[in-house]
Protein backbone atom coordinates (compact mmCIF):
# COMPACT_ATOMS: atom_id res chain seq x y z
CA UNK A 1 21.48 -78.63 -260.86
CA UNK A 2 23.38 -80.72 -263.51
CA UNK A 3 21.92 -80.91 -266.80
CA UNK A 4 20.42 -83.88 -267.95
CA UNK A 5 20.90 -85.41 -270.92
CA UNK A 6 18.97 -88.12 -273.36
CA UNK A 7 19.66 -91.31 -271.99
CA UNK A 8 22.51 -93.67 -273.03
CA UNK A 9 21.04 -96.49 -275.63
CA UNK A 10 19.37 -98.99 -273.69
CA UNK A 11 20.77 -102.14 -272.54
CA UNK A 12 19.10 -104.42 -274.79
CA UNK A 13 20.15 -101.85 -277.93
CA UNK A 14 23.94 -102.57 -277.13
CA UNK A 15 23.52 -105.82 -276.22
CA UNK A 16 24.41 -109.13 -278.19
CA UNK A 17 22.95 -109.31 -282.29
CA UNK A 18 20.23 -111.86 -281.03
CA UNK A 19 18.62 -109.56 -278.38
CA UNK A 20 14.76 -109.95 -278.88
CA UNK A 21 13.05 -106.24 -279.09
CA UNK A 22 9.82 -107.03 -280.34
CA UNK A 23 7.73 -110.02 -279.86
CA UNK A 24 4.04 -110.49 -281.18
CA UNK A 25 2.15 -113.50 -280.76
CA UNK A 26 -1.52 -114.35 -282.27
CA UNK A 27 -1.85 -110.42 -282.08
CA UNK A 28 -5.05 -109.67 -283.75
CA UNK A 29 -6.89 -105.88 -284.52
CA UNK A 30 -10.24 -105.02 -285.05
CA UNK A 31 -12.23 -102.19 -285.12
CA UNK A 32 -15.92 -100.87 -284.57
CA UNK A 33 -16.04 -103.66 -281.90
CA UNK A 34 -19.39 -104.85 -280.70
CA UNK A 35 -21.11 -102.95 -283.68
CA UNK A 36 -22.50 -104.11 -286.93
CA UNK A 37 -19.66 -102.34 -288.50
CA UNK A 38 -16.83 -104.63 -286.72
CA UNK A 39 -14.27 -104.98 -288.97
CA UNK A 40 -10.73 -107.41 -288.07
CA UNK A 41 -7.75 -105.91 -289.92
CA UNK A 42 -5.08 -107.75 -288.23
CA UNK A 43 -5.75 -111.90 -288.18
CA UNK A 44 -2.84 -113.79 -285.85
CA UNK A 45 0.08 -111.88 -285.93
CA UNK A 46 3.50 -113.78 -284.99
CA UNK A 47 6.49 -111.41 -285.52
CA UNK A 48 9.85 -111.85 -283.48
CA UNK A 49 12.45 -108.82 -285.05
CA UNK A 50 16.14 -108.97 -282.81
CA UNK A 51 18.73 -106.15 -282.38
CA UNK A 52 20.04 -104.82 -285.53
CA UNK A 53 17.28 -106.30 -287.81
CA UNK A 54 16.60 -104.24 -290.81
CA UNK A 55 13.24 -104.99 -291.84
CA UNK A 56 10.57 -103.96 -294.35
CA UNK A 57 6.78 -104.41 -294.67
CA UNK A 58 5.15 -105.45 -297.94
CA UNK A 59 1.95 -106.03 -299.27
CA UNK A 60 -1.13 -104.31 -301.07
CA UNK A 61 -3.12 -101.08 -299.66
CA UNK A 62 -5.26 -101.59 -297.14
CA UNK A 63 -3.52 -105.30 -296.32
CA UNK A 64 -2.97 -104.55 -292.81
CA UNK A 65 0.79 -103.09 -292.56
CA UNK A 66 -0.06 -99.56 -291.36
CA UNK A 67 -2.15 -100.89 -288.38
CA UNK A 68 1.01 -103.49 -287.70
CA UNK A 69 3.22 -100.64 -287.77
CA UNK A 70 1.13 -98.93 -285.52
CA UNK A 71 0.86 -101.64 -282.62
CA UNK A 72 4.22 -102.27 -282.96
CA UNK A 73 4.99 -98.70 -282.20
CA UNK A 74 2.18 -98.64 -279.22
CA UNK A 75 0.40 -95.61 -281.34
CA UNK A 76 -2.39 -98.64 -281.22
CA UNK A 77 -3.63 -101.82 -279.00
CA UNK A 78 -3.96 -104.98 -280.49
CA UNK A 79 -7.87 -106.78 -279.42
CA UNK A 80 -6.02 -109.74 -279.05
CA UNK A 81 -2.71 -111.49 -278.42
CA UNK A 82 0.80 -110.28 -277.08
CA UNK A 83 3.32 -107.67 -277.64
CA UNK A 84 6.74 -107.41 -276.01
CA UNK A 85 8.31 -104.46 -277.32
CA UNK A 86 12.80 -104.56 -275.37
CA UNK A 87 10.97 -107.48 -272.98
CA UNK A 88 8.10 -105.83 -271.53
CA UNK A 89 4.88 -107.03 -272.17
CA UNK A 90 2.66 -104.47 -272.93
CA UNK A 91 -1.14 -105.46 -273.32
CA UNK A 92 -1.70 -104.91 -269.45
CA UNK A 93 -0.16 -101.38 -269.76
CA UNK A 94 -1.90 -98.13 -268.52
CA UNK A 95 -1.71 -95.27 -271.28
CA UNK A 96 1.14 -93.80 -269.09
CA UNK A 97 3.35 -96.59 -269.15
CA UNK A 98 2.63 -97.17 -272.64
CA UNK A 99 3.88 -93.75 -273.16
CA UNK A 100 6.99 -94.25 -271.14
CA UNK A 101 7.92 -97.17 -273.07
CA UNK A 102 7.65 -95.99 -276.78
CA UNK A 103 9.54 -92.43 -275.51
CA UNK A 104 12.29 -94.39 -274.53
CA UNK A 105 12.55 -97.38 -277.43
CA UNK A 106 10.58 -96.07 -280.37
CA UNK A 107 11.42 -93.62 -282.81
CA UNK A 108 9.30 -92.78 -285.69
CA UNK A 109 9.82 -91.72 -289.24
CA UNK A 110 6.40 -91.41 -290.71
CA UNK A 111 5.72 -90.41 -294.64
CA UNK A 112 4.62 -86.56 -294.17
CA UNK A 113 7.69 -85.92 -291.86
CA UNK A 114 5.76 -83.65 -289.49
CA UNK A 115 8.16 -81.14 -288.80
CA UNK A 116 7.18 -77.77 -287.17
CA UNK A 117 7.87 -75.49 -289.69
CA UNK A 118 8.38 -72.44 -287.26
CA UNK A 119 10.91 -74.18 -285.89
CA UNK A 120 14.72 -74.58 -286.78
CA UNK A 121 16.23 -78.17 -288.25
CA UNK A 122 18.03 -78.19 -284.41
CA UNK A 123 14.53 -77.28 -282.36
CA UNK A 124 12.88 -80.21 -284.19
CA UNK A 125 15.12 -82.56 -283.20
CA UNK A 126 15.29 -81.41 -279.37
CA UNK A 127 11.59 -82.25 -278.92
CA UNK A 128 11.43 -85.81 -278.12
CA UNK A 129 14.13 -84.57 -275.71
CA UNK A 130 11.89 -81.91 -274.48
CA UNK A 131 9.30 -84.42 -273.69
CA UNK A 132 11.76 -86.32 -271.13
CA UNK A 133 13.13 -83.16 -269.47
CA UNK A 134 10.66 -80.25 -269.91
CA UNK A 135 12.97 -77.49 -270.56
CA UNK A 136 15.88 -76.84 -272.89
CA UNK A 137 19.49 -77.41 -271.98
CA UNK A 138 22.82 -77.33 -273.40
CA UNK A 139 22.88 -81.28 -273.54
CA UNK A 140 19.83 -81.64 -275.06
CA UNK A 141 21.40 -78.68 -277.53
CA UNK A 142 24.85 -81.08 -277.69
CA UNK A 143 23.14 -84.05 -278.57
CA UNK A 144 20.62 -82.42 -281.61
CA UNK A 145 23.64 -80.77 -282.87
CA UNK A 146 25.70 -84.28 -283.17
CA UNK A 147 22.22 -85.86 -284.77
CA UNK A 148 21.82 -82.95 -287.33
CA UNK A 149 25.60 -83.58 -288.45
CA UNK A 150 25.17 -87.47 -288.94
CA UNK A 151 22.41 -86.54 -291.41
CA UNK A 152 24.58 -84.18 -293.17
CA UNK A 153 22.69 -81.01 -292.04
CA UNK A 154 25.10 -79.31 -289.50
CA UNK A 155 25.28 -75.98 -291.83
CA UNK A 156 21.40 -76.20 -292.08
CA UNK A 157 20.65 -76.51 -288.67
CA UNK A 158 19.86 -72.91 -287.97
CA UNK A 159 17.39 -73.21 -290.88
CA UNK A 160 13.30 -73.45 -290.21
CA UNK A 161 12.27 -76.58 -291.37
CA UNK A 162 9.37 -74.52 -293.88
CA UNK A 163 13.12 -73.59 -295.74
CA UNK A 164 14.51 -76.96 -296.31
CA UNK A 165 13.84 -79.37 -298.96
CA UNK A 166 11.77 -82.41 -299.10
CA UNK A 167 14.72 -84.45 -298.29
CA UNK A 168 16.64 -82.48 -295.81
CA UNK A 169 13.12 -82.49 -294.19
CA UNK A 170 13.16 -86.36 -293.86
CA UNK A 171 16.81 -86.09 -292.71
CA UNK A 172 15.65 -84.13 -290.24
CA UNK A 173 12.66 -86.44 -289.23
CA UNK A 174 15.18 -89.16 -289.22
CA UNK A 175 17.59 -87.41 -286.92
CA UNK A 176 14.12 -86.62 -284.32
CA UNK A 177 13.62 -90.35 -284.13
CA UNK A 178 16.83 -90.80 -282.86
CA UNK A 179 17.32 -88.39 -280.27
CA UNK A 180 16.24 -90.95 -277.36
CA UNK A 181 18.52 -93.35 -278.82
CA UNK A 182 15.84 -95.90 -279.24
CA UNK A 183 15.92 -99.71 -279.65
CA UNK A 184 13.57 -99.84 -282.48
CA UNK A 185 12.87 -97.19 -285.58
CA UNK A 186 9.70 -97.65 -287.47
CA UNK A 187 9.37 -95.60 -290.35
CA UNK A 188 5.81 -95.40 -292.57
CA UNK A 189 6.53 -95.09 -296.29
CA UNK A 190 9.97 -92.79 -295.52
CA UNK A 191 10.61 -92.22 -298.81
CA UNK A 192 7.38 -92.48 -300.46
CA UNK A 193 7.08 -88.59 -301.46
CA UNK A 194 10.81 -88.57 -302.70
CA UNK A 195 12.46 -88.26 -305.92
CA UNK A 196 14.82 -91.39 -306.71
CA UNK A 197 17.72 -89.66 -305.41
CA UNK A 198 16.60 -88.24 -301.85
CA UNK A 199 14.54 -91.95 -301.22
CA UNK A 200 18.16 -93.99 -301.31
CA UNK A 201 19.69 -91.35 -299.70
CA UNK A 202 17.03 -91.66 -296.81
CA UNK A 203 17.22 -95.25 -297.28
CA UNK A 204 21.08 -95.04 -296.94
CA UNK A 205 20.69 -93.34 -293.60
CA UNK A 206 18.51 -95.58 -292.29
CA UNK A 207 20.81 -98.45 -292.86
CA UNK A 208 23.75 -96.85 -291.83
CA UNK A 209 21.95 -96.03 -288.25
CA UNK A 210 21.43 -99.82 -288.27
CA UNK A 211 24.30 -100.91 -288.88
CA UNK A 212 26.67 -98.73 -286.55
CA UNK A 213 23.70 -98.54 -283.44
CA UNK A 214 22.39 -101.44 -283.90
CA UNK A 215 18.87 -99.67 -284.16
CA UNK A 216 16.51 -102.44 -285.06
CA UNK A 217 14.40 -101.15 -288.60
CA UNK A 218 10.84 -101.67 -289.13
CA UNK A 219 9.70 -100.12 -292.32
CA UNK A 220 6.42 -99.99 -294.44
CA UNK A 221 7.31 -99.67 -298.79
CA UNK A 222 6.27 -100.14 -301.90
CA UNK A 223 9.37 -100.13 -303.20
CA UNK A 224 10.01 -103.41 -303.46
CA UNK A 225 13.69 -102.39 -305.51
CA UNK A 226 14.48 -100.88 -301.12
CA UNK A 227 13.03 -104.12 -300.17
CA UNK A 228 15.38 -105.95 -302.01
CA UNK A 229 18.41 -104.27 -300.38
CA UNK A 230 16.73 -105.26 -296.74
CA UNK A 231 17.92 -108.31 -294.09
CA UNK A 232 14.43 -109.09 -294.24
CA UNK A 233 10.97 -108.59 -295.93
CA UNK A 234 7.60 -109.76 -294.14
CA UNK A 235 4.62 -109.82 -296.75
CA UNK A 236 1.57 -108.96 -295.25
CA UNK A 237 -1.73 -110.17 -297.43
CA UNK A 238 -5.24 -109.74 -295.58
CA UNK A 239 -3.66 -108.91 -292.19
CA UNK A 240 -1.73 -112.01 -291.93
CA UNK A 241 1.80 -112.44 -292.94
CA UNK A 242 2.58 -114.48 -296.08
């Protein structure tokens, strides 16, 4: 049997700058519904981000921008409105589907970069892989190996993740969220427990992904000095964009 392995970057990553991969409209979130605790986080959402878009999120704790981040990257369902995410719409979704979709369009980069620390810089980065085909193959191996090099890690590789530094850790995370070559990269505070040095050099990849995949870049900072070097910047202020 041949070996299978990740699939190519989706038609609507390589397609034309103005491709549409995530839509929301009046998307709202609450939580504790039907209790006395009920609590809306998220107030009308309308967010269109296109191929190639490089992104970030802004705004004061507890504003709303993790639980965006979160529907965005189907982790969540909104309570009301509409999300496309590569021109699906996904509020009607089973949990399967939903799963299907984000495994093949979403990668993640989250603060805490959730490595397995048994595991080598390479295993990490097969996993999302492992997901798709259930068993390891030389591919799969192919593909990590290419990944760990474009982070600058191929004489780490070999290395268990408990072994590497803060930043090659986050290289590593970065290089896991690409391995199903998705549309769209969301990323949670990526370089909020750097030093100055590591966070632009995380930042760096990020933008360099964007700009020669044409991943779209979603990502949550305080930083507003990274902010300043983005396409874009949506404030969020009491779960509505500024």
């Amino acid at each position: 049997m041949a070996e299978r392995a990740p699939p190519p970057a989706s038609a609507l990553a390589r397609g034309a700058p103005e491709t549409v991969v995530v839509r929301l409209q009046g998307v709202r979130k609450a939580f504790n519904v039907g209790t006395a605790f009920e609590t809306e986080v998220l107030h009308g959402i309308d967010l269109t981000l296109v191929r190639r878009d490089f992104c970030a999120v802004m705004g004061p704790s507890g504003s709303g921008k993790s639980t965006l981040l979160n529907i965005v990257g189907l982790l969540d369902r909104p309570s009301a409105g509409t999300l496309q995410i590569c021109g699906e719409e996904t509020t009607t979704l089973k949990d399967r589907e939903l799963t299907r979709l984000r495994g093949h369009n979403i990668g993640f980069v989250f603060q805490y970069h959730h490595l397995i620390t048994a595991f080598t810089a390479l295993e990490n980065v097969m996993i999302p892989m492992l997901g798709e085909a259930g068993f390891p193959n030389s591919a799969m191996r192919k593909r990590a190996q290419e990944l760990i090099e474009s982070v600058g890690l191929g004489p780490w590789q070999d290395n268990r993740a408990a072994n590497l530094s803060g930043g090659q850790q986050q290289r590593v995370a970065i290089a896991r969220a690409l391995a199903m070559n998705p549309a769209i990269l969301l990323a949670d505070e990526p370089t909020g427990n750097l030093d100055s040095k590591s966070a632009d050099s995380v930042f760096g990849l990020l933008r360099e992904f964007n700009r020669e995949q044409g991943t779209t870049v979603l990502f949550v900072t305080h930083n507003a000095a990274l902010a300043q070097r983005c396409d874009k910047t949506i404030q969020v202020v009491d779960g509505q964009v500024a």
